[in-house]
C-alpha atoms as a PDB file:
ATOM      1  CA  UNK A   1     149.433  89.255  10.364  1.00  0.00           C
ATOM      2  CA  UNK A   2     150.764  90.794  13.852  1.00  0.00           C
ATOM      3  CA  UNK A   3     148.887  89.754  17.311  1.00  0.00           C
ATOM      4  CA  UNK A   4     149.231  90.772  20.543  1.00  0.00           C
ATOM      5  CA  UNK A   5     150.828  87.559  22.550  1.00  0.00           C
ATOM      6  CA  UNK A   6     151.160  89.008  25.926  1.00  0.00           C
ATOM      7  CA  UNK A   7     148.590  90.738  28.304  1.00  0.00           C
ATOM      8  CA  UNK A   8     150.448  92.814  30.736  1.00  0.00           C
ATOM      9  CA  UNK A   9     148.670  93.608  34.483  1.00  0.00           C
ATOM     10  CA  UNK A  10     150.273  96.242  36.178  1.00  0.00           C
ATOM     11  CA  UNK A  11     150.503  95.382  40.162  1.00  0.00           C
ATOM     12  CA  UNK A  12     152.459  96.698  43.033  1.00  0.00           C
ATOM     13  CA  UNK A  13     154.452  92.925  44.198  1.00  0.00           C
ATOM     14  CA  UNK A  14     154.746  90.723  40.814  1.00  0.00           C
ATOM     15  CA  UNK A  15     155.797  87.936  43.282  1.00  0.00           C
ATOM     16  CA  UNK A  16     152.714  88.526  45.738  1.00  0.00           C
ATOM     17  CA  UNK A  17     150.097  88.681  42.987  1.00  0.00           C
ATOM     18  CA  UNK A  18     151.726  85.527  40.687  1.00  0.00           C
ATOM     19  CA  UNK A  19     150.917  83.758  44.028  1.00  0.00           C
ATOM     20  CA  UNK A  20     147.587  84.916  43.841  1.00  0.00           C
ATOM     21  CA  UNK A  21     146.881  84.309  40.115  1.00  0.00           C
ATOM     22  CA  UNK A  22     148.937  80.900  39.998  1.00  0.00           C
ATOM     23  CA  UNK A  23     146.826  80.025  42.856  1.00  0.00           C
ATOM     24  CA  UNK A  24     143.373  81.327  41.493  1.00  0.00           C
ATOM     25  CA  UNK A  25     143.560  79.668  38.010  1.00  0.00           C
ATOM     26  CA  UNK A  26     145.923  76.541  38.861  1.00  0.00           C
ATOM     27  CA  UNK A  27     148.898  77.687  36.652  1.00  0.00           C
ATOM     28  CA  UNK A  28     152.904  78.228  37.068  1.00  0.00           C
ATOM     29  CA  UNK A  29     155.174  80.894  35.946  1.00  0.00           C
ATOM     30  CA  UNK A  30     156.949  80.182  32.395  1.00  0.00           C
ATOM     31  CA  UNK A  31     159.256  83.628  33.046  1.00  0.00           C
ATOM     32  CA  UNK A  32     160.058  84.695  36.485  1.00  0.00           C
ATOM     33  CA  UNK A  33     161.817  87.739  37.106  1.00  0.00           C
ATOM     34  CA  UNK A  34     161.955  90.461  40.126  1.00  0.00           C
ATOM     35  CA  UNK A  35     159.347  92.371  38.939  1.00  0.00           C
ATOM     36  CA  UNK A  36     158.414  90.762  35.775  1.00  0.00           C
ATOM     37  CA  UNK A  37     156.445  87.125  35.606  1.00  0.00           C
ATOM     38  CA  UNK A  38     154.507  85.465  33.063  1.00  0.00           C
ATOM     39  CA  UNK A  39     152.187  82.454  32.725  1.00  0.00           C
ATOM     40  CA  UNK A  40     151.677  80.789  29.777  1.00  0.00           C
ATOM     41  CA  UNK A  41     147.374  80.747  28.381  1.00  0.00           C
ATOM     42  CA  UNK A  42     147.853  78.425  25.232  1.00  0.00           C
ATOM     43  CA  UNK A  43     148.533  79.424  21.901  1.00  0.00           C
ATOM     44  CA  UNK A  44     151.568  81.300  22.716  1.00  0.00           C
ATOM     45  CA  UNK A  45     149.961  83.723  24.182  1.00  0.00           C
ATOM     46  CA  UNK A  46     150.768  84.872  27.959  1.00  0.00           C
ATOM     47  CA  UNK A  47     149.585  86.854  31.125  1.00  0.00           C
ATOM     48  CA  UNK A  48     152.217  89.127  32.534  1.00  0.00           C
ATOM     49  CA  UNK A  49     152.220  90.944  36.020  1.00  0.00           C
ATOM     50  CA  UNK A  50     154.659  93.748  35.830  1.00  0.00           C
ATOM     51  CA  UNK A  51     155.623  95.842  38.988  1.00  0.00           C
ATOM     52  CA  UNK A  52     158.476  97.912  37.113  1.00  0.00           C
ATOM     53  CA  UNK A  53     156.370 100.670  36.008  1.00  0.00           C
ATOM     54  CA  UNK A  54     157.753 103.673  36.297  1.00  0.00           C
ATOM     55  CA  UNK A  55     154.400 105.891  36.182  1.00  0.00           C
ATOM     56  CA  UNK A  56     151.598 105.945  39.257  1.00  0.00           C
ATOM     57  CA  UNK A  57     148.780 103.070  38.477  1.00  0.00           C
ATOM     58  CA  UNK A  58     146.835 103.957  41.595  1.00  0.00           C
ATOM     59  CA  UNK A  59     144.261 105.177  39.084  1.00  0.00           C
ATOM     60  CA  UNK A  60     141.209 103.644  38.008  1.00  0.00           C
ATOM     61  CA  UNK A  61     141.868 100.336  36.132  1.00  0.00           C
ATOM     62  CA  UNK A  62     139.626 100.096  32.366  1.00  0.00           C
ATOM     63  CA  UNK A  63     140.252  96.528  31.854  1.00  0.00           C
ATOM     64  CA  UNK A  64     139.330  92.676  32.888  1.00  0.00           C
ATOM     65  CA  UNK A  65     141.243  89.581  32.994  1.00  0.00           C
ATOM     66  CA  UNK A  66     138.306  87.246  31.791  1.00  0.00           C
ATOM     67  CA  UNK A  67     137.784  83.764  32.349  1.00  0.00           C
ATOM     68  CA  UNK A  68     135.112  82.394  30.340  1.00  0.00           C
ATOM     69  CA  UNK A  69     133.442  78.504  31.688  1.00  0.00           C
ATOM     70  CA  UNK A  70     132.030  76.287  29.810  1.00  0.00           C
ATOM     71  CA  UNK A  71     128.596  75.071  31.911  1.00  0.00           C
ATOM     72  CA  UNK A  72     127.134  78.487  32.642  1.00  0.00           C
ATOM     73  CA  UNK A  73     125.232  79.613  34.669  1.00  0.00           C
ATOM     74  CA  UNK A  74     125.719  76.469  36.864  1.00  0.00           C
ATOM     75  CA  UNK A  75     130.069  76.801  36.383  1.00  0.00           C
ATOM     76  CA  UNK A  76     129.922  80.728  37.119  1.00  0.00           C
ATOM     77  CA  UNK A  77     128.010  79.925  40.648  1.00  0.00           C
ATOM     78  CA  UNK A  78     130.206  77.407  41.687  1.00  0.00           C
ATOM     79  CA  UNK A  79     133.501  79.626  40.646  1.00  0.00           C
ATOM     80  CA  UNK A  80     131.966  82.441  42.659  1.00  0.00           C
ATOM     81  CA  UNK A  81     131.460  79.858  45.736  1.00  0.00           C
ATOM     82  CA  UNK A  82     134.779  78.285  45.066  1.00  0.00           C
ATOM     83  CA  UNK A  83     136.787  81.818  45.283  1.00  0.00           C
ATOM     84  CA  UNK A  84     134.686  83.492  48.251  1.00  0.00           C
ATOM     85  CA  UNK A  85     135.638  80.676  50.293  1.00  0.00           C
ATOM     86  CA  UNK A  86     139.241  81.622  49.557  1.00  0.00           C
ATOM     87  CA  UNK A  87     138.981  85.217  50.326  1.00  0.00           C
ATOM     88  CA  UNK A  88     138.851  86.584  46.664  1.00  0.00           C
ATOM     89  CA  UNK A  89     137.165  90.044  46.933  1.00  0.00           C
ATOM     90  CA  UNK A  90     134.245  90.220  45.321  1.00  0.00           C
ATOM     91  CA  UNK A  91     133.191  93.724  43.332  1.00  0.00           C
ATOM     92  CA  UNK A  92     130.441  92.510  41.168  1.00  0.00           C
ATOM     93  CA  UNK A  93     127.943  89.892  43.096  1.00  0.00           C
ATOM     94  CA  UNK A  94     126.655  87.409  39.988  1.00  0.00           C
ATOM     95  CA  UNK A  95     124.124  88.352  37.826  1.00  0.00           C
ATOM     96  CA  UNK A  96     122.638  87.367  34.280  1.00  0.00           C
ATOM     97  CA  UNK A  97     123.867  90.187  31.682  1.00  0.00           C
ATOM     98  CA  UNK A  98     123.285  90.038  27.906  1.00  0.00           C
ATOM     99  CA  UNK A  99     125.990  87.566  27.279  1.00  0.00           C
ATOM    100  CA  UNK A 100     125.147  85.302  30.331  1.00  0.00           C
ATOM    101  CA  UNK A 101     125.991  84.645  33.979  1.00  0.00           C
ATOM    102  CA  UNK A 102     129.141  86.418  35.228  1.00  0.00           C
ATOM    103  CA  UNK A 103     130.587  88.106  38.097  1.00  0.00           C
ATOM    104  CA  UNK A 104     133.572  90.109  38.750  1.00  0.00           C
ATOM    105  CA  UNK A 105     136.275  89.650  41.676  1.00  0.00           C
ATOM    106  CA  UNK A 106     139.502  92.044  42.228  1.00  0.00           C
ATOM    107  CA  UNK A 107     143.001  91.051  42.830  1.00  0.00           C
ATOM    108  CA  UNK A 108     144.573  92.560  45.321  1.00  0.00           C
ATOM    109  CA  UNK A 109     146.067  96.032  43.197  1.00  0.00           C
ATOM    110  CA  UNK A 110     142.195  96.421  42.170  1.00  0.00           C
ATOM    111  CA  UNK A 111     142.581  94.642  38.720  1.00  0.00           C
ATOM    112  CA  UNK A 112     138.996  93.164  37.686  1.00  0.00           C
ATOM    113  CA  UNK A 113     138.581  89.276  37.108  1.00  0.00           C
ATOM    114  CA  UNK A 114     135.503  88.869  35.603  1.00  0.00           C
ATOM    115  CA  UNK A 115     134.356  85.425  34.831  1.00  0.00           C
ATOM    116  CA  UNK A 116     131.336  85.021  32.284  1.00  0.00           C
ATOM    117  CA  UNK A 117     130.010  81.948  29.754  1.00  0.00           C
ATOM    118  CA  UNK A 118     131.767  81.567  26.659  1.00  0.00           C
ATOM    119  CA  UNK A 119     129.801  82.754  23.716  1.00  0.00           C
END
């Protein structure tokens, strides 16, 4: 059977944001190109940011990068103080939802980063 192995995040300065990801969830590239760099999530499976699209992505973005913690809720309230003392934009403040505590930051092109419990 076929799986997707590669999540790819559109954003404006791969460089820029692999700073800003590498830095946010303590990881280095595996690939690094000009405008193409990926990070390596286990499994085989990677997280690419991609800045050699050719169409406009200023629209509205319809997906999340999730991180999912082991401890919630007490591991989602310490993320959220952990990243607001390094500047990381918050868009959703944290809250319990169905699944759990979670929250959701933005990167700096607007991509969501939503961190939640695992199930």
């Amino acid at each position: 059977m076929t799986r997707p192995n590669m999540f790819i995040v559109h954003v404006s300065d791969a460089p820029k944001s692999a700073r800003f990801y590498g830095d946010l969830f303590a990881m280095e590239p595996v690939f690094e190109a000009p405008r193409f760099i990926a990070f390596e999530l286990g499994g085989g499976v990677q997280l690419a940011l991609w800045s050699g699209a050719a169409e406009d992505l200023s629209g509205p973005r319809t997906s999340e990068v999730c991180l999912n913690l082991d401890g919630a809720p007490a591991s989602v309230d310490a993320r959220y103080e952990e990243w607001t003392a390094k500047g990381v934009t918050i868009v959703e403040e944290p809250h319990d939802a169905v699944f759990g505590r979670t929250f959701v930051a933005a990167a700096p092109d607007g991509n969501l980063i939503r961190v939640a419990p695992f199930d």
